[in-house]
C-alpha atoms as a PDB file:
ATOM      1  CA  UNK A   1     -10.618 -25.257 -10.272  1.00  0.00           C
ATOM      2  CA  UNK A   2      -7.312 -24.803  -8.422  1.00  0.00           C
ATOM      3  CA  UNK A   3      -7.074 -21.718  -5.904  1.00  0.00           C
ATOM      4  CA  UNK A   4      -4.440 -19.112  -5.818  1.00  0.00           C
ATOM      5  CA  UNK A   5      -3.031 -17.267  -2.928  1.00  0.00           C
ATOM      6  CA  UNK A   6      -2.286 -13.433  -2.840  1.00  0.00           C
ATOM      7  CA  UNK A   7      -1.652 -11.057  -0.237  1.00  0.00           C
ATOM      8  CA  UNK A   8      -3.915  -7.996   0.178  1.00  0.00           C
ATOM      9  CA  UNK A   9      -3.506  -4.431   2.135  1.00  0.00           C
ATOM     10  CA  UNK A  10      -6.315  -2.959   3.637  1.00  0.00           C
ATOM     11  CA  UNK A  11      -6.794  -0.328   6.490  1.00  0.00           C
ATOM     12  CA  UNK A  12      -8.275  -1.131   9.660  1.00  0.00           C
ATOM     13  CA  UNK A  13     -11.382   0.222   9.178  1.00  0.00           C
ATOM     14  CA  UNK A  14     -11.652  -1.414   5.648  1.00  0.00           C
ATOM     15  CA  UNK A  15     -10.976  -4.381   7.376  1.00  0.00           C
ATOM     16  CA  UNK A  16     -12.936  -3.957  10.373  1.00  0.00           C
ATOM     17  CA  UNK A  17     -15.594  -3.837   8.021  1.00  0.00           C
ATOM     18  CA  UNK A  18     -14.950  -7.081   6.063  1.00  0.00           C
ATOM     19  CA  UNK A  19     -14.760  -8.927   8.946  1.00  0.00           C
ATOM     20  CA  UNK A  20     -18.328  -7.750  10.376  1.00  0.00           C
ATOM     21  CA  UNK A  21     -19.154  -8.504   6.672  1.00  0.00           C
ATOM     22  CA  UNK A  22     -18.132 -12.358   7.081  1.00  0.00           C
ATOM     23  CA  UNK A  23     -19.923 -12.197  10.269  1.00  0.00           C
ATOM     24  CA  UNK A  24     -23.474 -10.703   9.410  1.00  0.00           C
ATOM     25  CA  UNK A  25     -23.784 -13.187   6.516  1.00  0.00           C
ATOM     26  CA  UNK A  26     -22.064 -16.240   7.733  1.00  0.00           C
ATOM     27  CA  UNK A  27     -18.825 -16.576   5.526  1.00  0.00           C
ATOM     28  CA  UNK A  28     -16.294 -19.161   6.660  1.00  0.00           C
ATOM     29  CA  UNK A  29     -13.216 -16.946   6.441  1.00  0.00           C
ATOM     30  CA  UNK A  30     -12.518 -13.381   4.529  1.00  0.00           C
ATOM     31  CA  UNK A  31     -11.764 -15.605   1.445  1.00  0.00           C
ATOM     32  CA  UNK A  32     -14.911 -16.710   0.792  1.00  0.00           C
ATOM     33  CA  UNK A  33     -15.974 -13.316   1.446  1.00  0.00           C
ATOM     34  CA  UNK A  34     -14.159 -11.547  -1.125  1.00  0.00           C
ATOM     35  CA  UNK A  35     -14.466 -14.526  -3.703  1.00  0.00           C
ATOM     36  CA  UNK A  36     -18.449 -13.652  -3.392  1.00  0.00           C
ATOM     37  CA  UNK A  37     -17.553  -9.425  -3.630  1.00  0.00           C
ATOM     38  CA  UNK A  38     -15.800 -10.592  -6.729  1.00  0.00           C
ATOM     39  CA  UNK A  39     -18.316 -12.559  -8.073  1.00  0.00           C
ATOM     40  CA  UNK A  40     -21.287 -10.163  -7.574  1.00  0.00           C
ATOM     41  CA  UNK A  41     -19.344  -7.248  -9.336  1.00  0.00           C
ATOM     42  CA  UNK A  42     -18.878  -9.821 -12.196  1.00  0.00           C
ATOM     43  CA  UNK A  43     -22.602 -10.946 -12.569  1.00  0.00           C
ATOM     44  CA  UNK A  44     -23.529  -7.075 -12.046  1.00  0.00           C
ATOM     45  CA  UNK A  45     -20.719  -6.155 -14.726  1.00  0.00           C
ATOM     46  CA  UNK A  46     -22.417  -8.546 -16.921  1.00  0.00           C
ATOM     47  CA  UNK A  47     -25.762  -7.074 -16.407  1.00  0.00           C
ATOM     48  CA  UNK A  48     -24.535  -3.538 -16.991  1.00  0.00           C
ATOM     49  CA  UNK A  49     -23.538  -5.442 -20.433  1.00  0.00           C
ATOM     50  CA  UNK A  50     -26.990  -6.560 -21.158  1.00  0.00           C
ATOM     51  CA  UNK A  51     -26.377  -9.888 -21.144  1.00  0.00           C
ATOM     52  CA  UNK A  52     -28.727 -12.670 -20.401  1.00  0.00           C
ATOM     53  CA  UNK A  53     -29.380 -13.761 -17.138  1.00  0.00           C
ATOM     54  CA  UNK A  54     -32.136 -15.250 -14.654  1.00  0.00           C
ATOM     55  CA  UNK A  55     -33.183 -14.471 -11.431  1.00  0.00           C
ATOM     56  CA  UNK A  56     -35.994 -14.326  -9.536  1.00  0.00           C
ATOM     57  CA  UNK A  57     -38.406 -11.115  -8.305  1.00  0.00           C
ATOM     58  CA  UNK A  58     -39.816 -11.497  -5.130  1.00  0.00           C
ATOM     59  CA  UNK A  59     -42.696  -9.437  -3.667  1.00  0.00           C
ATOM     60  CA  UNK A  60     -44.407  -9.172  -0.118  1.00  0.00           C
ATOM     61  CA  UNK A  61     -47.583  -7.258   0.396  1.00  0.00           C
ATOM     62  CA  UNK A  62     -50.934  -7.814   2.346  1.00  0.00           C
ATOM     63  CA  UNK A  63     -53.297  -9.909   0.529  1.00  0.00           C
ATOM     64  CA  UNK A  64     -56.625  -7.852   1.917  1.00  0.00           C
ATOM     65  CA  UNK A  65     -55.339  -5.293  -0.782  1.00  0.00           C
ATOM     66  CA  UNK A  66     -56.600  -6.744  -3.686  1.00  0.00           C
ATOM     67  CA  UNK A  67     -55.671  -3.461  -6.162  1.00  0.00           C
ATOM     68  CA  UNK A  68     -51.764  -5.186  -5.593  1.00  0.00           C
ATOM     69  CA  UNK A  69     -52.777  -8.410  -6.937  1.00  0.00           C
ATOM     70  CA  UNK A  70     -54.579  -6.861 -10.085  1.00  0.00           C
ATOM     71  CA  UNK A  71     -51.292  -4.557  -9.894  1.00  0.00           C
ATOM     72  CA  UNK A  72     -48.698  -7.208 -10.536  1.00  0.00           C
ATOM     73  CA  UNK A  73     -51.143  -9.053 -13.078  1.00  0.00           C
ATOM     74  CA  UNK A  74     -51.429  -5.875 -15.060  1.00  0.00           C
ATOM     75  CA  UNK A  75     -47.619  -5.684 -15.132  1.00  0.00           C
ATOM     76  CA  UNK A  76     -46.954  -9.000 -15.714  1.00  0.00           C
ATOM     77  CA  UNK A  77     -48.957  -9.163 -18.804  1.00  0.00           C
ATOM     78  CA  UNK A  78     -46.081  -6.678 -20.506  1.00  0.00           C
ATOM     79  CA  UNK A  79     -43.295  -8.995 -19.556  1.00  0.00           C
ATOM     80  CA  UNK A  80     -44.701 -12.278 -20.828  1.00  0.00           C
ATOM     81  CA  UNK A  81     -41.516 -12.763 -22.783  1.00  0.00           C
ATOM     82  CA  UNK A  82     -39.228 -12.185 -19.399  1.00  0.00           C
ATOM     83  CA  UNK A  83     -41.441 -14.325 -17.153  1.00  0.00           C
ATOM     84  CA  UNK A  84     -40.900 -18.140 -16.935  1.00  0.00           C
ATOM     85  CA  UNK A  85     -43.233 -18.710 -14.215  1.00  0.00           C
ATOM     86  CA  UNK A  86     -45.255 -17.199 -11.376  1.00  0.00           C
ATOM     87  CA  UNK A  87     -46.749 -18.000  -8.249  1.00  0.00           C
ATOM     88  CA  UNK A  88     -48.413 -16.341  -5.078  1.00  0.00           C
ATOM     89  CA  UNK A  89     -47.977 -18.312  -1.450  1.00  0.00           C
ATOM     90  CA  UNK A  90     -50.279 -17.105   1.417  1.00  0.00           C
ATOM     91  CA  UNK A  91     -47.770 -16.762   3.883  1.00  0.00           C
ATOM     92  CA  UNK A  92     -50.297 -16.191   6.906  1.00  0.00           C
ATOM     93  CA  UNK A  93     -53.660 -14.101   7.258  1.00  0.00           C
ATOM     94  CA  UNK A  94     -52.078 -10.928   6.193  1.00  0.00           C
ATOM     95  CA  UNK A  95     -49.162 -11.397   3.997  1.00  0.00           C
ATOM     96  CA  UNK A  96     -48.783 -12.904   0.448  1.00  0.00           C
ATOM     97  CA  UNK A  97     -45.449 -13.836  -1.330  1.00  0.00           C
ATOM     98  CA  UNK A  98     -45.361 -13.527  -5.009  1.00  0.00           C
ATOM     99  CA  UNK A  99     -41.872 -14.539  -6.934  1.00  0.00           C
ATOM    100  CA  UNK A 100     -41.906 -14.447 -10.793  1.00  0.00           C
ATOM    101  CA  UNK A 101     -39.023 -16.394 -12.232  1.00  0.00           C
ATOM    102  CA  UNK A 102     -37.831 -14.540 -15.019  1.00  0.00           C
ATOM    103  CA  UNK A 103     -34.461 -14.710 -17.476  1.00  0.00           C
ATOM    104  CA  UNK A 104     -33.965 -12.360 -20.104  1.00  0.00           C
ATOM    105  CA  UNK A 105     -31.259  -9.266 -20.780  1.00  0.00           C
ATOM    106  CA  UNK A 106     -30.492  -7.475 -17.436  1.00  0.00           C
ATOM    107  CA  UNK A 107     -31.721  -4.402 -18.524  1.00  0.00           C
ATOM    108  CA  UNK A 108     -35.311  -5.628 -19.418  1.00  0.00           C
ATOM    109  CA  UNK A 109     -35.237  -7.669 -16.052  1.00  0.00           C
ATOM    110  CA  UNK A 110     -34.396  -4.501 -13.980  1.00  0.00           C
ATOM    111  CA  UNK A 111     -36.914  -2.528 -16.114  1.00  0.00           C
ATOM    112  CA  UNK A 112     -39.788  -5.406 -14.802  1.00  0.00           C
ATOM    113  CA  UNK A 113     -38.459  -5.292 -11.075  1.00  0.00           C
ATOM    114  CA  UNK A 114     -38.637  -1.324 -11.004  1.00  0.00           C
ATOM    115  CA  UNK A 115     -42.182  -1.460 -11.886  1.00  0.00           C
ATOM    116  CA  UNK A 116     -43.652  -3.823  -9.879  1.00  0.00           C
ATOM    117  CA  UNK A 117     -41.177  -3.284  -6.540  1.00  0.00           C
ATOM    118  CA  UNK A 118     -42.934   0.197  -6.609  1.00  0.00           C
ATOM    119  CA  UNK A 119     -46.311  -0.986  -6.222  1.00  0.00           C
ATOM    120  CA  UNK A 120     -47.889   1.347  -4.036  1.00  0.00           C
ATOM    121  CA  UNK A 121     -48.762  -0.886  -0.584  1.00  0.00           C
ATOM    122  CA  UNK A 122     -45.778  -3.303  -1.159  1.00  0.00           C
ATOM    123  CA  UNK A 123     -44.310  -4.520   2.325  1.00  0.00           C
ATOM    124  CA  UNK A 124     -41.118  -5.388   0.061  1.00  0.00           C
ATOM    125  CA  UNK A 125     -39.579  -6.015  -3.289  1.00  0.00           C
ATOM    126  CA  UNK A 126     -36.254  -7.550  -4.740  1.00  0.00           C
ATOM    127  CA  UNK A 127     -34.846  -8.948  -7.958  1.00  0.00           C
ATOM    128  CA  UNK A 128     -31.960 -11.330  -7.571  1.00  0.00           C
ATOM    129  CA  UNK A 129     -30.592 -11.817 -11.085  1.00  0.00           C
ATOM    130  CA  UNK A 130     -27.281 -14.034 -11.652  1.00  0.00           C
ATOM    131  CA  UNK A 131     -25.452 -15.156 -15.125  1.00  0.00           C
ATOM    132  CA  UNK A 132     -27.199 -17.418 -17.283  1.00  0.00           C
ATOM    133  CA  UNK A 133     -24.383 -17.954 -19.968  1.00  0.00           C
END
């Protein structure tokens, strides 16, 4: 895919700010930068849409609480046709990571995150969704 250059204006403190952006998440210039901005409003455009699209829900919580585990099953079981696959890897003593693959319109995807990313006792939740079309 061929590239095309364009100029853009932005105010120092707009700029300031992309450039600690390219910095804090290791971006080779401020193109690549804004070519991923662009992208992500895109793919969350698209999800606003409903379309289809895959991603991946990833949960960290301490595995002595077993109420969690039965938690996520419980949820799980309402999203069969979301979820492609699951799987739970002991990190260490305390902490267990679950990620459910999943692909399905953004809005039921979103719906399935919400519910289990507010597990009471979760250490940490996040769907990462991106276009599957």
């Amino acid at each position: 895919m061929s590239l095309k250059r364009f100029g853009v204006s932005l105010e120092d403190n707009l700029l300031e700010s992309l450039d600690q952006y390219v910095s804090e998440n290791g971006f080779a210039n401020r193109s690549q930068a804004i070519r991923f901005l662009v992208e992500k409003n895109v793919a969350e455009k698209k999800w606003q849409c409903n379309h289809i699209v895959a991603g991946t829900i990833i949960l960290m919580y301490d595995q002595v609480k077993k109420e969690i585990t039965s938690r996520i099953a419980d949820i799980q079981q309402n999203y069969q046709d979301v979820i492609l696959s699951s799987s739970q890897y002991y990190v260490n003593r305390n902490f267990c990571l679950h990620i459910a693959t999943v692909m399905g319109t953004a809005y039921r995807l979103t719906e399935l995150s919400d519910r289990l990313t507010t597990i009471k006792g979760l250490k940490h939740g996040k769907l990462v969704m991106s276009r599957a079309d």
